[in-house]
Protein backbone atom coordinates (compact mmCIF):
# COMPACT_ATOMS: atom_id res chain seq x y z
CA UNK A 1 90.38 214.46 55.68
CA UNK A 2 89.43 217.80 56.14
CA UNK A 3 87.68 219.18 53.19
CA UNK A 4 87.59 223.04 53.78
CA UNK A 5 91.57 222.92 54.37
CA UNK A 6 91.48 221.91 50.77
CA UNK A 7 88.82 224.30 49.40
CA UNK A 8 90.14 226.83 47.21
CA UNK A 9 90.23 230.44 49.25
CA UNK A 10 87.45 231.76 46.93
CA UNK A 11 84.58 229.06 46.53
CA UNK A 12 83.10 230.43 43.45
CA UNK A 13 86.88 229.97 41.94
CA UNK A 14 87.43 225.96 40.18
CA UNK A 15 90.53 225.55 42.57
CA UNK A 16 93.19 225.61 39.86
CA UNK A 17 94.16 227.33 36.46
CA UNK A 18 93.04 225.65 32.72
CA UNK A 19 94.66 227.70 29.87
CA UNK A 20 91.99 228.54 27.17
CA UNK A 21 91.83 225.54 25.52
CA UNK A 22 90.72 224.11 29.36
CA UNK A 23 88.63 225.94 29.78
CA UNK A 24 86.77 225.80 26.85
CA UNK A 25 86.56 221.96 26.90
CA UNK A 26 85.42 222.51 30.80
CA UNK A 27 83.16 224.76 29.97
CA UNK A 28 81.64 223.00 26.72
CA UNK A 29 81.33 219.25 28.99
CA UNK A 30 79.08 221.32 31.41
CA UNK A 31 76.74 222.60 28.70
CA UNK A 32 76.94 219.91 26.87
CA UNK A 33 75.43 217.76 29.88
CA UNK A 34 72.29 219.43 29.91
CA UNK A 35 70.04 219.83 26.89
CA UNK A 36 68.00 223.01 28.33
CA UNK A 37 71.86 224.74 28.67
CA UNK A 38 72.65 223.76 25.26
CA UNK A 39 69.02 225.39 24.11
CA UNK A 40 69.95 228.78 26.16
CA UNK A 41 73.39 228.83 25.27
CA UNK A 42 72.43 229.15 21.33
CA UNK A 43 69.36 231.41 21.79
CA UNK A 44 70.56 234.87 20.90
CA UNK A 45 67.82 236.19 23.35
CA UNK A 46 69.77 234.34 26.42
CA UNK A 47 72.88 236.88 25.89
CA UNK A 48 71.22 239.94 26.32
CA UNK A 49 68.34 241.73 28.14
CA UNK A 50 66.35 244.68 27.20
CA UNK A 51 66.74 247.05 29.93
CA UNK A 52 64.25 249.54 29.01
CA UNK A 53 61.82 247.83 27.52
CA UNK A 54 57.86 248.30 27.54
CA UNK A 55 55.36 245.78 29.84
CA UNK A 56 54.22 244.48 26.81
CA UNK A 57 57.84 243.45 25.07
CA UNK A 58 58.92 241.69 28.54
CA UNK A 59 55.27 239.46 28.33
CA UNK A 60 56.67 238.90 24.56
CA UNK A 61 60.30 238.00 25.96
CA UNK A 62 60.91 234.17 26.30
CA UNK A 63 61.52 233.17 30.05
CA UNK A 64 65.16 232.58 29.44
CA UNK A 65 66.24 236.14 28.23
CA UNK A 66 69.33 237.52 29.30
CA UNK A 67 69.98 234.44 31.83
CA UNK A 68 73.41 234.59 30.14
CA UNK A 69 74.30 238.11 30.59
CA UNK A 70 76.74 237.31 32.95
CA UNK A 71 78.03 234.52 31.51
CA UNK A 72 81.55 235.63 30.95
CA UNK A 73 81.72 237.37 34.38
CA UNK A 74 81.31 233.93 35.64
CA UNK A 75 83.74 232.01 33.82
CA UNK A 76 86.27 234.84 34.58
CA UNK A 77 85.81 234.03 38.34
CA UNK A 78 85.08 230.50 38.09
CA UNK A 79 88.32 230.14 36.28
CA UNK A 80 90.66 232.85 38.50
CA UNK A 81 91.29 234.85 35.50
CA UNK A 82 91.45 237.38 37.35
CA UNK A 83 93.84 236.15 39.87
CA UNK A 84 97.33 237.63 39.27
CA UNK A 85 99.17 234.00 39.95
CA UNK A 86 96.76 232.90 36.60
CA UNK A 87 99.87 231.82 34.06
CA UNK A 88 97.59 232.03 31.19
CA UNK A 89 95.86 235.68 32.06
CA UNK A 90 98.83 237.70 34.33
CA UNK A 91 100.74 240.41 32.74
CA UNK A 92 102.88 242.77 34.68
CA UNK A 93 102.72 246.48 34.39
CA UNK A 94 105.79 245.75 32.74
CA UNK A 95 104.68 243.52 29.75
CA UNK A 96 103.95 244.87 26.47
CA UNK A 97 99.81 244.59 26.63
CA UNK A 98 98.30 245.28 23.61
CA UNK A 99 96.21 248.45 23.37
CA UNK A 100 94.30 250.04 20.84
CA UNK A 101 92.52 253.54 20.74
CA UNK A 102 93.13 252.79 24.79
CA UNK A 103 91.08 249.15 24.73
CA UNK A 104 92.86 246.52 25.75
CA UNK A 105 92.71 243.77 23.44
CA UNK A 106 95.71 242.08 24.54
CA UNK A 107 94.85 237.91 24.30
CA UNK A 108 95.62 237.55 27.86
CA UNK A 109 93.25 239.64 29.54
CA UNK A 110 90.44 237.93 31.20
CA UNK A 111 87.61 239.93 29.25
CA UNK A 112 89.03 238.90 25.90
CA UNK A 113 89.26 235.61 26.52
CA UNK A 114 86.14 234.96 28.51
CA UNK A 115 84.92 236.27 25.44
CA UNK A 116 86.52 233.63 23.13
CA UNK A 117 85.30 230.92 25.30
CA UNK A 118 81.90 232.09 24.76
CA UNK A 119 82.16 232.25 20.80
CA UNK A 120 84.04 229.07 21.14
CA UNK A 121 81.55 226.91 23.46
CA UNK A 122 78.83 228.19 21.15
CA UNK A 123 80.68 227.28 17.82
CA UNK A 124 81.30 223.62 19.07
CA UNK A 125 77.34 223.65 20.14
CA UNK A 126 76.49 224.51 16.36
CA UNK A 127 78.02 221.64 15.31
CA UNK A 128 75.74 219.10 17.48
CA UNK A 129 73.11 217.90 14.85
CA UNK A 130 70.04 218.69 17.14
CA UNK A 131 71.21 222.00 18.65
CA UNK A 132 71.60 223.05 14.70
């Protein structure tokens, strides 16, 4: 068996579509296996970093700020939400998306539910009596 012929085309992509619920659950078993992730992954300092900060607030910063910055970036490609064969993210130019004040907030797009994952993932952390 060759193993490449069966590699998805982009290797940073899982090699098939989850809807959100998949995703989440995905997602939350790969925290979930590691307790530093689970640490980082509640830490409000891990979601953002302070881009123009002083010398001596980045010697104050833990080591682990912003190491999730990206976070939702990643799922989006780790997931193909971007991929316009994704059931649970493609919308034709034809489909009524939801837009307001010219944001698109439809469900579907990948941003707004990488998003969800996120806040979901982290509410189902919460609940894990030592990560409280």
């Amino acid at each position: 068996m060759d193993l490449i012929d069966h590699e998805p085309n982009d290797i940073k992509f899982i090699g098939h579509y989850l809807d959100e619920d998949g995703v989440v659950a995905d997602v939350l078993a790969r925290v979930s296996a590691d307790p530093v992730a689970i640490e980082r992954w509640l830490a409000p300092k891990s979601w953002g970093f302070p881009l123009h900060a002083s010398a001596v607030t980045l010697k104050a910063l833990p080591e682990h700020a912003g190491c999730l910055m990206f976070a939702a970036m990643g799922i989006r490609n780790f997931y193909g939400m971007w991929h316009a064969d994704n059931p649970h993210t493609a919308f034709g130019l034809e489909d009524d998306v939801q837009i307001e004040d010219g944001i698109i907030n439809d469900p579907r797009y990948p941003d707004n539910l990488s998003f969800r994952v996120i806040e979901r993932v982290k509410e189902e952390l919460r609940k894990v009596p030592e990560a409280a």
